[in-house]
Protein backbone atom coordinates (compact mmCIF):
# COMPACT_ATOMS: atom_id res chain seq x y z
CA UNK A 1 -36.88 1.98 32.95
CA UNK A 2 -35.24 0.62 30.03
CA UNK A 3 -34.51 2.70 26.85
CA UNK A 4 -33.05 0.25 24.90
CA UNK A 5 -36.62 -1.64 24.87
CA UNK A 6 -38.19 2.24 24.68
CA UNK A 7 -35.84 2.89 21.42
CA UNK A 8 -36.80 -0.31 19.81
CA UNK A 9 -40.71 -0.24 20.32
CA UNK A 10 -40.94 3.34 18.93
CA UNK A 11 -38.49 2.13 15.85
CA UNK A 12 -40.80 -0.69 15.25
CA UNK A 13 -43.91 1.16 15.36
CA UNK A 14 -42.54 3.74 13.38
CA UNK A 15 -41.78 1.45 10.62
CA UNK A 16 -45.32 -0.22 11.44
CA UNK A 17 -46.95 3.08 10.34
CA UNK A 18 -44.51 3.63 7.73
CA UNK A 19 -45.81 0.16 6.11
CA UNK A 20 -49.33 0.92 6.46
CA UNK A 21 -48.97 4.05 4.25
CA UNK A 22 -47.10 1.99 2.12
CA UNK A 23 -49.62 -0.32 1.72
CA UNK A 24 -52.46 2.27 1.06
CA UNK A 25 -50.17 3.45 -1.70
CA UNK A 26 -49.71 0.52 -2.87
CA UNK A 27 -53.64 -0.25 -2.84
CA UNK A 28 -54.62 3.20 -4.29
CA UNK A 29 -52.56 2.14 -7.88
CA UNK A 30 -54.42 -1.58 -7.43
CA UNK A 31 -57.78 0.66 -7.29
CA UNK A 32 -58.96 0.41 -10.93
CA UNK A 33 -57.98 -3.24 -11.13
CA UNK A 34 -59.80 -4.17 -8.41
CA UNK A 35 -62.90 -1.30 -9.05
CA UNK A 36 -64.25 -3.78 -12.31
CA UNK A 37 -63.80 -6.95 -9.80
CA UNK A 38 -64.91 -6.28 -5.89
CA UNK A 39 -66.89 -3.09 -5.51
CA UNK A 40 -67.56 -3.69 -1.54
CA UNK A 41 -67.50 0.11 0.12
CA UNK A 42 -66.78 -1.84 3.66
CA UNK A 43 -63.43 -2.62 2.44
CA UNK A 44 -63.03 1.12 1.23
CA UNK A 45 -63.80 2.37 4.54
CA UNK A 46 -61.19 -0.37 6.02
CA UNK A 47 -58.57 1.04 4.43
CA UNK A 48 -58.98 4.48 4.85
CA UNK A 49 -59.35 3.61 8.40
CA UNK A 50 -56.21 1.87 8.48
CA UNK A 51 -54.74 4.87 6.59
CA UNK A 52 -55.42 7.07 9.57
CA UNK A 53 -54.18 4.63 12.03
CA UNK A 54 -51.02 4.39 10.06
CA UNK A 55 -50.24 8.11 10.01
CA UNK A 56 -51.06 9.13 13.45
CA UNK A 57 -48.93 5.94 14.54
CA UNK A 58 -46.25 7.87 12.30
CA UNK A 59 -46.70 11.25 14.10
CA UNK A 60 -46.78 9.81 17.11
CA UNK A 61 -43.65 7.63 17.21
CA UNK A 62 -41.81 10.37 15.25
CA UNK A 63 -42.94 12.87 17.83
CA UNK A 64 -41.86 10.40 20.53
CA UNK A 65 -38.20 9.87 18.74
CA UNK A 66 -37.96 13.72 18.75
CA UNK A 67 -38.48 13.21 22.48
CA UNK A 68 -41.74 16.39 22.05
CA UNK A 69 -44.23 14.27 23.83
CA UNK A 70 -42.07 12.77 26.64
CA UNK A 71 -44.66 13.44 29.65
CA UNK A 72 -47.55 11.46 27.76
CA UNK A 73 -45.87 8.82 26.42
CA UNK A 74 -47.68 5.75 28.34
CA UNK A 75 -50.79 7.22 26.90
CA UNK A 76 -49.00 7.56 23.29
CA UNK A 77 -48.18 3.76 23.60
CA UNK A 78 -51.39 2.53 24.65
CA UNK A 79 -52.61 4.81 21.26
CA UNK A 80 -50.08 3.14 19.18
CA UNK A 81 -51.32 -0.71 20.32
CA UNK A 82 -54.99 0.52 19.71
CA UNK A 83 -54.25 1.85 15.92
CA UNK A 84 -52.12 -0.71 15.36
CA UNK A 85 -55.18 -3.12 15.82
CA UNK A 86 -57.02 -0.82 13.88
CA UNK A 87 -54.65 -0.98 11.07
CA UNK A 88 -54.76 -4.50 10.78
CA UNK A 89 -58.06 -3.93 9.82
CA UNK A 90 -57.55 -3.73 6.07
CA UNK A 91 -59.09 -6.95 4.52
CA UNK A 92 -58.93 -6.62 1.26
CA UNK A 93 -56.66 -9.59 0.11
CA UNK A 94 -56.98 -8.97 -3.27
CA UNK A 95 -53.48 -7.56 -3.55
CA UNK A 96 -50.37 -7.37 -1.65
CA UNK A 97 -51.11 -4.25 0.13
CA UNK A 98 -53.39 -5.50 2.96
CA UNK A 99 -50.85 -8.20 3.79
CA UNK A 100 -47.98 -5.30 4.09
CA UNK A 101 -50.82 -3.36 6.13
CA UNK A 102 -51.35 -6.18 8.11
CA UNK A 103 -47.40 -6.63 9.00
CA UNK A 104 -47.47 -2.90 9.45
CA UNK A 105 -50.06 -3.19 12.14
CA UNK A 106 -48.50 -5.89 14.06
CA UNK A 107 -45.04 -4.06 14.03
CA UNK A 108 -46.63 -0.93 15.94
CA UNK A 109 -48.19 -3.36 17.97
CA UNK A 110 -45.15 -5.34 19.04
CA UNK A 111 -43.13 -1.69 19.43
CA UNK A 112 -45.90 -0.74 21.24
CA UNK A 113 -45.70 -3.44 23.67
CA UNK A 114 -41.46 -3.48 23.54
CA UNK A 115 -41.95 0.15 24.48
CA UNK A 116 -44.43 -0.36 27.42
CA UNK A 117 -42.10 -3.04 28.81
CA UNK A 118 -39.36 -0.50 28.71
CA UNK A 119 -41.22 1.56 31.02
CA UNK A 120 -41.76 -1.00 33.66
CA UNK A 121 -39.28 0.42 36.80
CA UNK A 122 -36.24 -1.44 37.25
CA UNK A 123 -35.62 -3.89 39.87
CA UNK A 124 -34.49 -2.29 42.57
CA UNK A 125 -30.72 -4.08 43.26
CA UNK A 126 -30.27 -6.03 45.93
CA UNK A 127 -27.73 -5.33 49.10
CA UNK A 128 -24.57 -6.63 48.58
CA UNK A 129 -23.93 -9.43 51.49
CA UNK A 130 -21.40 -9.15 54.34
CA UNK A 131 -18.76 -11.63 53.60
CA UNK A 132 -17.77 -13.48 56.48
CA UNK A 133 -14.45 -12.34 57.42
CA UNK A 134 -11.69 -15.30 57.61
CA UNK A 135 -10.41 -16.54 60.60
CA UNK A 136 -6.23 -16.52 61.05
CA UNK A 137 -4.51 -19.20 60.86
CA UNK A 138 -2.33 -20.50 64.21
């Protein structure tokens, strides 16, 4: 088991999630702009869907940093992949707030996946050969 990819994956998907609330934020003060241009209630539900994803992401990876849900956390990485999917599911590119969504998304998803190859077992290490011992010299 490797922490260092563990510690990475859960930084990355934390800032994934952090990003995806970011973006919403970012798409709620774009809102009247874009309410007189693209009134489509598919995209609305989109983004409140990615909204979710983003903020259990962030409970989840800051629950996992404050080491709380230890015992469950190949199920809390497998979660993590699956929002981060579902965050990439904002398609509004109308402003710049779907495309940091979108980034947001694949950063959980690439911690995610950093994180579940830190849980792979380690190799176990090989015995050490028996040198052959020198013969003396005459």
């Amino acid at each position: 088991m490797s922490l260092t990819y563990i510690k990475y994956g859960v930084l990355l998907a934390l800032l994934g999630g952090l990003l995806g609330i970011i973006a919403f934020i970012l798409g709620l003060l774009m809102v009247p702009i874009l309410a007189s241009l693209t009134p489509n209630m598919l995209l609305t539900i989109l983004g409140y869907l990615s909204l979710l994803a983003s903020i259990i992401i962030l409970i989840l990876t800051l629950a996992l940093a404050a080491r709380k849900l230890l015992a469950k956390i190949k199920t809390i990485i497998l979660l993590v992949i699956i929002l981060g999917i579902i965050e990439l599911l904002n398609l509004n590119f109308a402003t710049i707030a779907p495309i940091i969504s979108i980034i947001g998304g694949l950063l959980a998803i690439i911690g995610g996946i950093l994180a579940m190859m830190g849980m792979r077992p380690a190799p176990a290490p090989k015995p050490a050969e028996a040198k052959p011992k020198a013969k003396k010299a005459k």
